[in-house]
N, C-alpha and C. Protein backbone atom coordinates (compact mmCIF):
# COMPACT_ATOMS: atom_id res chain seq x y z
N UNK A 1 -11.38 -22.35 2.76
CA UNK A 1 -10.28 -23.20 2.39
C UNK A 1 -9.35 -23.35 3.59
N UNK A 2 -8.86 -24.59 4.06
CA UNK A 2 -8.16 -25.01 5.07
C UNK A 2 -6.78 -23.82 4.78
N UNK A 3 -6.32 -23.61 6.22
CA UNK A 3 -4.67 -22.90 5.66
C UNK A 3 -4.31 -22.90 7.43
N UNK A 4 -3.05 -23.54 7.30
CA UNK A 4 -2.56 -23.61 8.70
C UNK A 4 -1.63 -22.59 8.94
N UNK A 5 -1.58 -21.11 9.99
CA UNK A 5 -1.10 -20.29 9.83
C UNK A 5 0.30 -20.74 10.21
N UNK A 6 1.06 -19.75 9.68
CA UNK A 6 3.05 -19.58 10.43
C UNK A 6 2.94 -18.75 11.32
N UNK A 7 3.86 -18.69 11.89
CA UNK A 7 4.12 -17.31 12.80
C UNK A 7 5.02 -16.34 12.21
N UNK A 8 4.98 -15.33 12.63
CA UNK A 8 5.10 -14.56 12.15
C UNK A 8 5.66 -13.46 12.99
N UNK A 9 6.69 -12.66 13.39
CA UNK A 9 6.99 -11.34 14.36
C UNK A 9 5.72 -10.75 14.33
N UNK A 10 5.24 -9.81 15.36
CA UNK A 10 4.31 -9.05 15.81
C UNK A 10 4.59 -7.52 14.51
N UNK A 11 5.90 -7.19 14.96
CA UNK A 11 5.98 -5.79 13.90
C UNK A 11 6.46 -6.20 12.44
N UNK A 12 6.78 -7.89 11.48
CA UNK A 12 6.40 -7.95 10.63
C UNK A 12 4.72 -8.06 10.00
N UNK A 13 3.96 -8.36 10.80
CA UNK A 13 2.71 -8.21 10.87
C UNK A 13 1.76 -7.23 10.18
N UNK A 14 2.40 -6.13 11.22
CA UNK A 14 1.75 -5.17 11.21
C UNK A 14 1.85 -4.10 10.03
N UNK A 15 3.54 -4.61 9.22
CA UNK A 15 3.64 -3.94 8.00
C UNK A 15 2.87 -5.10 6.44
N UNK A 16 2.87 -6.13 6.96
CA UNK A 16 1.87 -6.98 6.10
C UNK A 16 0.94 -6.51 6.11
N UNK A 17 0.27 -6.31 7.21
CA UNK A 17 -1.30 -6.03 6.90
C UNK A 17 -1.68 -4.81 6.30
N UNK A 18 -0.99 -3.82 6.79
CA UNK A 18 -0.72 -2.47 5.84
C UNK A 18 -0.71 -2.33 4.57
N UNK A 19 0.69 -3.20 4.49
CA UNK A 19 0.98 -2.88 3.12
C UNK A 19 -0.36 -3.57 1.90
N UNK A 20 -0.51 -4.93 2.42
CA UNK A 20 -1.48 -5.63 1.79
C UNK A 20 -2.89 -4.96 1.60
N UNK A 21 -3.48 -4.40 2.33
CA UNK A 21 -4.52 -3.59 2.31
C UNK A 21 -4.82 -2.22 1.55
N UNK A 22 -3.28 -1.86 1.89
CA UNK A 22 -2.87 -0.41 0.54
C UNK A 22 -2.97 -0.93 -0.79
N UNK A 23 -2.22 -2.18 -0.86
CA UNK A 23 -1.92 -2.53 -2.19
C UNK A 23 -2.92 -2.95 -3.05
N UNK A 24 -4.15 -3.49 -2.67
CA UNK A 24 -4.79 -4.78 -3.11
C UNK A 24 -5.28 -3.99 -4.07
N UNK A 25 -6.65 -4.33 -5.51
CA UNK A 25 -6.89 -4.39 -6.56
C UNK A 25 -7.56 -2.93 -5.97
N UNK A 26 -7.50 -1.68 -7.00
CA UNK A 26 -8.22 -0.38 -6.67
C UNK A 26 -9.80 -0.24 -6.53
N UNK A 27 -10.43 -1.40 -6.71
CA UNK A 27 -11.98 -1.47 -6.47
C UNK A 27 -12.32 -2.14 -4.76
N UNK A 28 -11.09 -2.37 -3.94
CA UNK A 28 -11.09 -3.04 -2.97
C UNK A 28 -10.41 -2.00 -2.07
N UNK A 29 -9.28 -1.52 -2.61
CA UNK A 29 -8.48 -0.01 -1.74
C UNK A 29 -9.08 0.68 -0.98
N UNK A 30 -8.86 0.75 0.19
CA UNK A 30 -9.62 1.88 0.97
C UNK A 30 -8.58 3.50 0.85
N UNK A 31 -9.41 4.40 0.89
CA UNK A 31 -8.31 5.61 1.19
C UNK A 31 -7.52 5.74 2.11
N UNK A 32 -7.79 5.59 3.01
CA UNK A 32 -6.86 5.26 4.51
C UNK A 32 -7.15 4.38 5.48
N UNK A 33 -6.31 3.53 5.79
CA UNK A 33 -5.89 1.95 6.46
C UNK A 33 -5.68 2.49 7.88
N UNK A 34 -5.80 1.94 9.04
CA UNK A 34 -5.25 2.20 10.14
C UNK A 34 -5.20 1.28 11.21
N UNK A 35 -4.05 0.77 12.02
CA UNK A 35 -4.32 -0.69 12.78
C UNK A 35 -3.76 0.26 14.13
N UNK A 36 -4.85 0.54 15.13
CA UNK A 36 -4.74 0.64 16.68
C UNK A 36 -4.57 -0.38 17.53
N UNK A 37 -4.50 -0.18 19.11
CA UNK A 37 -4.12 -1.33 19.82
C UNK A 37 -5.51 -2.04 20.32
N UNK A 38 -7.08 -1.36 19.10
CA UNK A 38 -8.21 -2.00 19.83
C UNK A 38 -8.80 -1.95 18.73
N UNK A 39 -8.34 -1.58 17.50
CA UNK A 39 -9.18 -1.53 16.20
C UNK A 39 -8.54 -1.72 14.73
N UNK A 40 -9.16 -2.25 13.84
CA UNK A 40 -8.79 -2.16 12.60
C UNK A 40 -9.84 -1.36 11.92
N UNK A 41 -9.03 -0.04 10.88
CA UNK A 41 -10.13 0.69 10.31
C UNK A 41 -9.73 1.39 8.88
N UNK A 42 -11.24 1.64 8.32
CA UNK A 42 -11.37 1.67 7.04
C UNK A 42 -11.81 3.14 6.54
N UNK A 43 -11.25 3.90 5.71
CA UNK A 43 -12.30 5.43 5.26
C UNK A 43 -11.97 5.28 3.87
N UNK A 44 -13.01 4.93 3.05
CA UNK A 44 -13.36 5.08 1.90
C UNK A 44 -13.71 6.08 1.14
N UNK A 45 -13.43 7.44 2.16
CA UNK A 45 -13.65 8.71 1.31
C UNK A 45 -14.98 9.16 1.55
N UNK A 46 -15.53 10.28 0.70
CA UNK A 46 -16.63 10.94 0.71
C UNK A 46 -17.18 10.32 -0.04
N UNK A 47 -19.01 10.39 0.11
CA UNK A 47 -19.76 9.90 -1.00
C UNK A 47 -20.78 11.47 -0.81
N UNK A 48 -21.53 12.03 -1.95
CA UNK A 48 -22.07 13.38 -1.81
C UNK A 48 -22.89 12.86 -3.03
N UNK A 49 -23.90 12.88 -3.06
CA UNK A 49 -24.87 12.96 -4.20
C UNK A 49 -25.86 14.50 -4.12
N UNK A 50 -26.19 14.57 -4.80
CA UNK A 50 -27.16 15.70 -4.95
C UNK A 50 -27.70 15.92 -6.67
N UNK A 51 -29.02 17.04 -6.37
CA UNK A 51 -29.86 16.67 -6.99
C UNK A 51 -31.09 18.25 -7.12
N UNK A 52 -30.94 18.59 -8.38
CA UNK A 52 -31.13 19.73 -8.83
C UNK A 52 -32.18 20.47 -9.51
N UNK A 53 -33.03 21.08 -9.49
CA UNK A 53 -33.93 21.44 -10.44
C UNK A 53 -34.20 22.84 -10.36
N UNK A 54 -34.43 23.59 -12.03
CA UNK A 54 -34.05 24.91 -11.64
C UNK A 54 -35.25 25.06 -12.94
N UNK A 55 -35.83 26.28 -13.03
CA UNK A 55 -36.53 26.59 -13.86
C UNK A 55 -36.58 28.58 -13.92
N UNK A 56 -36.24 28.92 -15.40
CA UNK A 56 -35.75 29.87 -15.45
C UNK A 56 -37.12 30.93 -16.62
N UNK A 57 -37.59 31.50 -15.84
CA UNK A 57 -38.55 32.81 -16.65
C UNK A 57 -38.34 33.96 -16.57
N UNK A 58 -38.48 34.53 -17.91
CA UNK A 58 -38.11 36.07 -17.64
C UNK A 58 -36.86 36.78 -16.97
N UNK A 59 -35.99 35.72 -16.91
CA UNK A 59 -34.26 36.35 -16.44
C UNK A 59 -34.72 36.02 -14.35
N UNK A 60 -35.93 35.22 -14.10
CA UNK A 60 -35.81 34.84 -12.82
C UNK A 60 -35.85 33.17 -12.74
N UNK A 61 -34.98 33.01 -12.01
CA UNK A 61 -34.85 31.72 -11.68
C UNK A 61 -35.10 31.23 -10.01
N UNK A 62 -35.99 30.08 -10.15
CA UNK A 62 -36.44 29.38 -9.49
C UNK A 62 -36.14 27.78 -9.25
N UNK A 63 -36.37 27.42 -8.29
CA UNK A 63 -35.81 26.04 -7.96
C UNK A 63 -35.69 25.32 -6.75
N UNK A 64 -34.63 23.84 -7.02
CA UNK A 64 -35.31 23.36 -5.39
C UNK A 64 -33.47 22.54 -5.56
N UNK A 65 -32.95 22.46 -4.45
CA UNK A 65 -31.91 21.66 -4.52
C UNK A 65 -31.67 21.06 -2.71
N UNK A 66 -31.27 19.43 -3.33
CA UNK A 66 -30.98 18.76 -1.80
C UNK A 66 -29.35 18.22 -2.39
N UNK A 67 -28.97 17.91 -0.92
CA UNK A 67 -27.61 17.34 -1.01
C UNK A 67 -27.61 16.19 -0.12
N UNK A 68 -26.72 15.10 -0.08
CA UNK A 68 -26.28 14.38 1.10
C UNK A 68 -24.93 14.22 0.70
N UNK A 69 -24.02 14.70 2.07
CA UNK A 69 -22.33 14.46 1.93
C UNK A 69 -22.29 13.63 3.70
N UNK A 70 -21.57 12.09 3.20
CA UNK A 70 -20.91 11.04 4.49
C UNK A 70 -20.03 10.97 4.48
N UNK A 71 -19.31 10.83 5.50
CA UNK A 71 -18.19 9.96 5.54
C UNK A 71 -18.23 8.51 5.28
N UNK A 72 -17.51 8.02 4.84
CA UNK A 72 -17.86 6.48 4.68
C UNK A 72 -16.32 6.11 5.50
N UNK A 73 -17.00 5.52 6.28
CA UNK A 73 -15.37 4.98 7.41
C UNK A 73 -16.24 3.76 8.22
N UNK A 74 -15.38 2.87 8.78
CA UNK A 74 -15.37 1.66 9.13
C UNK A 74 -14.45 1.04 10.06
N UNK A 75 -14.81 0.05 11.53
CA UNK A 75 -13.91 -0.37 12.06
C UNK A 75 -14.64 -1.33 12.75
N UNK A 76 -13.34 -2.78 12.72
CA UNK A 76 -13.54 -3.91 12.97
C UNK A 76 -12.68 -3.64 14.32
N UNK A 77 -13.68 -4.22 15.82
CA UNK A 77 -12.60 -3.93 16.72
C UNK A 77 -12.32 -5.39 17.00
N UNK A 78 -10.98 -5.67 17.74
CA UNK A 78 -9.82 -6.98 17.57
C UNK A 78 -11.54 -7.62 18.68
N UNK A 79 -11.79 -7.47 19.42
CA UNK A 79 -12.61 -8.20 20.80
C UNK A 79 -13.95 -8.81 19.91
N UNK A 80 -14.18 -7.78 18.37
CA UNK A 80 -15.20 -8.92 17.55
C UNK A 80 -14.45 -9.85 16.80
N UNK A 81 -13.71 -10.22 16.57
CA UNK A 81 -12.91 -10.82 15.97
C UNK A 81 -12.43 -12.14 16.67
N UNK A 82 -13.22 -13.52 16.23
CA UNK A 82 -12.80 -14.61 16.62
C UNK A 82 -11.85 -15.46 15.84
N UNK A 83 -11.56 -15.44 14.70
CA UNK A 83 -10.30 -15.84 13.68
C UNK A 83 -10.43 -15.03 12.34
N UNK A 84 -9.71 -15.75 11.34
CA UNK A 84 -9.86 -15.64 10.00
C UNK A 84 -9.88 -16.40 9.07
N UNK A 85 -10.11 -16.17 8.31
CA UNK A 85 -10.85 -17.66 7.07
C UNK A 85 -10.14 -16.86 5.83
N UNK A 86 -9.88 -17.90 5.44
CA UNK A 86 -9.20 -18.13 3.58
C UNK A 86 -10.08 -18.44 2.89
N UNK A 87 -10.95 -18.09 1.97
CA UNK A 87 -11.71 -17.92 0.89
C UNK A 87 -11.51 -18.32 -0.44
N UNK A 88 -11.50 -19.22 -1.23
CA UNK A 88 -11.59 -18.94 -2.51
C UNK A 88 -12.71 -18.37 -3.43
N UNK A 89 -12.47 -17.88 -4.47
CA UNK A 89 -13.47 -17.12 -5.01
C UNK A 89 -13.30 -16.89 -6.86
N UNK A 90 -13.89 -17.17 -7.19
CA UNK A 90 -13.74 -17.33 -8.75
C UNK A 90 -14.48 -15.63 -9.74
N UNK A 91 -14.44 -14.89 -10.08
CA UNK A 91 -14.88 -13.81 -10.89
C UNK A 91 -14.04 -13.39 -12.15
N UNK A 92 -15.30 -13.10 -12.82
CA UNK A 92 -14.62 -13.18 -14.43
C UNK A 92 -13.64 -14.21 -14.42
N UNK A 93 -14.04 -14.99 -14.28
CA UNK A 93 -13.48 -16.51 -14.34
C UNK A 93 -12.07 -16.71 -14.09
N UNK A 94 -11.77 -16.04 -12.90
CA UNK A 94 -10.12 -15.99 -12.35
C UNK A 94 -10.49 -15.87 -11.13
N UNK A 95 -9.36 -16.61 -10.73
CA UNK A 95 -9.11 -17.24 -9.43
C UNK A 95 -9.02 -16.11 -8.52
N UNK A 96 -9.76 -16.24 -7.26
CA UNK A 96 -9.17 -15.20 -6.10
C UNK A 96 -8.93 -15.79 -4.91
N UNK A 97 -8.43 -15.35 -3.90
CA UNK A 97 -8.34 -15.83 -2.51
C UNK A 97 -9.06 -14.23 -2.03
N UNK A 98 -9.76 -14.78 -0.72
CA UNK A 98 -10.07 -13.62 -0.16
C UNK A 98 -9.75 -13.75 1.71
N UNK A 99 -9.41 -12.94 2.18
CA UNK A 99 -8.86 -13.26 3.71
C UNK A 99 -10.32 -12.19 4.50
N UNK A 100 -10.53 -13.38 5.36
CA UNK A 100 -11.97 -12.74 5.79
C UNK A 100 -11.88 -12.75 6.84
N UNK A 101 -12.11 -11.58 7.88
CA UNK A 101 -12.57 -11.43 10.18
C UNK A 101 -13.79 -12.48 10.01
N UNK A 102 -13.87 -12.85 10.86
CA UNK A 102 -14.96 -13.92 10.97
C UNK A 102 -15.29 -13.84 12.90
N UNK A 103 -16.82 -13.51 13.17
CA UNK A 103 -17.24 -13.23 14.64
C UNK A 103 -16.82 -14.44 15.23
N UNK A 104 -17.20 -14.37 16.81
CA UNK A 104 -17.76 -15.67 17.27
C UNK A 104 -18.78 -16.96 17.02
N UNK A 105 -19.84 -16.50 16.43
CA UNK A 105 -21.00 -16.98 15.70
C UNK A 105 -20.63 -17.22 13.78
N UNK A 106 -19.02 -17.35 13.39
CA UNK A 106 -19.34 -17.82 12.35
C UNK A 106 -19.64 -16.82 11.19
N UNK A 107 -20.10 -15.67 11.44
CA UNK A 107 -20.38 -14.28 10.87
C UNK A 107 -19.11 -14.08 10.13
N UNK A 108 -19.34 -13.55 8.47
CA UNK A 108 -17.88 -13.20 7.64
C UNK A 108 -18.43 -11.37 8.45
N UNK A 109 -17.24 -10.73 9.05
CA UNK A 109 -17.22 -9.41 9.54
C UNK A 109 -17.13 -8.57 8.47
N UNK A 110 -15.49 -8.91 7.77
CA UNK A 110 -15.37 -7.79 6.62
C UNK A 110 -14.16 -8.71 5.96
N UNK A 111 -14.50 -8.64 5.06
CA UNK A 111 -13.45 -9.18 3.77
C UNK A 111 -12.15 -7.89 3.84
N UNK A 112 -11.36 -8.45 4.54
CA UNK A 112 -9.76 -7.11 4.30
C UNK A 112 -9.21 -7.30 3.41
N UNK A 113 -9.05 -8.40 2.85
CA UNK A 113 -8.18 -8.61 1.27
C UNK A 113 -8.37 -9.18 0.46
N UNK A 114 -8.58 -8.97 -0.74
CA UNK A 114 -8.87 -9.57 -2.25
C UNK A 114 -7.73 -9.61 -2.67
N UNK A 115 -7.13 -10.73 -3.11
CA UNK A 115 -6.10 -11.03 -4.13
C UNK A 115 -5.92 -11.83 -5.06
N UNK A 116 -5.34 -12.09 -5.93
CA UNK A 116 -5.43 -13.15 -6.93
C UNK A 116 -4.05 -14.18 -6.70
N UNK A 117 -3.15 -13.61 -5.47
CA UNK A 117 -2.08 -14.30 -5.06
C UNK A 117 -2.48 -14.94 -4.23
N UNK A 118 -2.43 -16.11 -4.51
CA UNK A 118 -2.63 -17.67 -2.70
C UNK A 118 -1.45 -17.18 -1.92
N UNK A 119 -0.06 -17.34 -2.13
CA UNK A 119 0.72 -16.64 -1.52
C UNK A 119 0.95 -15.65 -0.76
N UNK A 120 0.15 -14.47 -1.07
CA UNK A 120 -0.19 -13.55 -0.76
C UNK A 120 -1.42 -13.03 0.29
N UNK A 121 -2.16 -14.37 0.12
CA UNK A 121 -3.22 -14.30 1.01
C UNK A 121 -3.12 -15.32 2.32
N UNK A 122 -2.69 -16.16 2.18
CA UNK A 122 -1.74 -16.72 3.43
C UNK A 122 -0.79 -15.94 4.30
N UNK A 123 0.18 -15.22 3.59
CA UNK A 123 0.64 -14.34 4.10
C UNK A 123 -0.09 -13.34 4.96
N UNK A 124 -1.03 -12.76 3.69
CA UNK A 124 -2.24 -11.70 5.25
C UNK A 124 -3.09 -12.90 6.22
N UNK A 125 -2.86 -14.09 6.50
CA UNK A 125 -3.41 -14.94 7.37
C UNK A 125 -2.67 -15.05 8.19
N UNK A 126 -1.09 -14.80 7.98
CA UNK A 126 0.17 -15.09 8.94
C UNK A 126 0.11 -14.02 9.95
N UNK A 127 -0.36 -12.95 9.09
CA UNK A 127 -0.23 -11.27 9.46
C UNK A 127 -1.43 -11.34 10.69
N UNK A 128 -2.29 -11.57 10.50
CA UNK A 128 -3.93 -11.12 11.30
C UNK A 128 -3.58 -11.90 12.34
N UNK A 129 -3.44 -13.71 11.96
CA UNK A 129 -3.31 -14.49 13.21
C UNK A 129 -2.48 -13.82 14.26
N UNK A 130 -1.33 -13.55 14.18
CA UNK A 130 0.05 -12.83 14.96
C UNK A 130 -1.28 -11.86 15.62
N UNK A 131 -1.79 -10.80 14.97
CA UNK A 131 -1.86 -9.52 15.41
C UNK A 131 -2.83 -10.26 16.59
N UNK A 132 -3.78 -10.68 16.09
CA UNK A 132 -5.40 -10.99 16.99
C UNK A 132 -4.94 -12.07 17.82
N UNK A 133 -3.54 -12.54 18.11
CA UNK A 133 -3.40 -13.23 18.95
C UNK A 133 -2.63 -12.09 19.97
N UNK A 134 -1.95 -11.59 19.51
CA UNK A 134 -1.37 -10.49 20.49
C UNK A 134 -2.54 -9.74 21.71
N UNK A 135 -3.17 -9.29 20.16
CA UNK A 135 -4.62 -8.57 20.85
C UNK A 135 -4.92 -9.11 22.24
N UNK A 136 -5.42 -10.66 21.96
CA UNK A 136 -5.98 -11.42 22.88
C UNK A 136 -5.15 -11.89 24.25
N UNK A 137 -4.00 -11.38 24.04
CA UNK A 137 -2.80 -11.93 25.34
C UNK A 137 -2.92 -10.50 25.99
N UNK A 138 -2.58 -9.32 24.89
CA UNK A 138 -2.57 -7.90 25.60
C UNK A 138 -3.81 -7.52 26.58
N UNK A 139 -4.80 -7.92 26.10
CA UNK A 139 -6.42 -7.93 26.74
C UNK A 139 -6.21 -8.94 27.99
N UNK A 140 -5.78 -10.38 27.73
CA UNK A 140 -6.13 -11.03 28.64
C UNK A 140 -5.09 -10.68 30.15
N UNK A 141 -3.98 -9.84 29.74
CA UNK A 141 -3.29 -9.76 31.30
C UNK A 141 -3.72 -8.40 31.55
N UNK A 142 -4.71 -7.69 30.83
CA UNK A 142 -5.41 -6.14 31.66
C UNK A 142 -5.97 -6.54 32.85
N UNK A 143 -6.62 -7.89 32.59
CA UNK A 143 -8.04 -8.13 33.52
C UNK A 143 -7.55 -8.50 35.22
């Protein structure tokens, strides 16, 4: 969906994107958010499955047990990041906007926000543009 960004201060930005990312619907929440001067990143917590079998004779027990425990963490760095795209999206038959990193090649990177506010998702478009333009000025006078 077309959306022509505003500008926006650099350190209102950076509490948009925060806050918006803390806030959004709890099936979308990451456990901890974090915006560096070369990364945006994601930790979704532990995932641990495991898996048990025990067989018990005569007061001796026998058996076999496996585990797997990950981290589940994630980061989009600003240098993959060629814009962002506004999304609409319809589930259980209500409206969403979704604010999406999008590569050089057109690639959706990672969906950062689900909302059911248009308002709200423009806003995290005001937020990203600012930041990933900064990014790209801070990068371009290193060289």
């Amino acid at each position: 969906m077309p959306y022509n960004t505003k500008n926006i201060s650099i350190s209102e930005a950076y509490e948009v994107i925060d806050q918006m990312v803390m806030t959004q619907h709890r099936a979308w929440k990451p456990d901890y958010f974090i915006i560096t001067d070369r990364y945006l990143g994601w930790d979704y917590g532990s995932v641990s499955r495991g898996r048990t079998n025990a067989v018990v004779y005569n007061g001796l027990a026998t058996g076999t047990s496996s585990s797997t425990i990950r981290d589940v963490n994630e980061r989009v760095y600003f240098n993959q990041v060629d814009h962002v795209q506004l999304l609409d999206w319809t589930r259980k038959f209500k409206q969403w906007y979704v604010v999406t990193l999008v590569d050089q090649n057109g690639n959706y990177i990672k969906h950062i926000l689900r909302t059911r506010s248009k308002s709200d998702a423009e806003l995290m478009m005001d937020a990203l543009s600012a930041v990933l333009s900064d990014r790209k000025e801070s990068n371009s006078t290193r060289i």
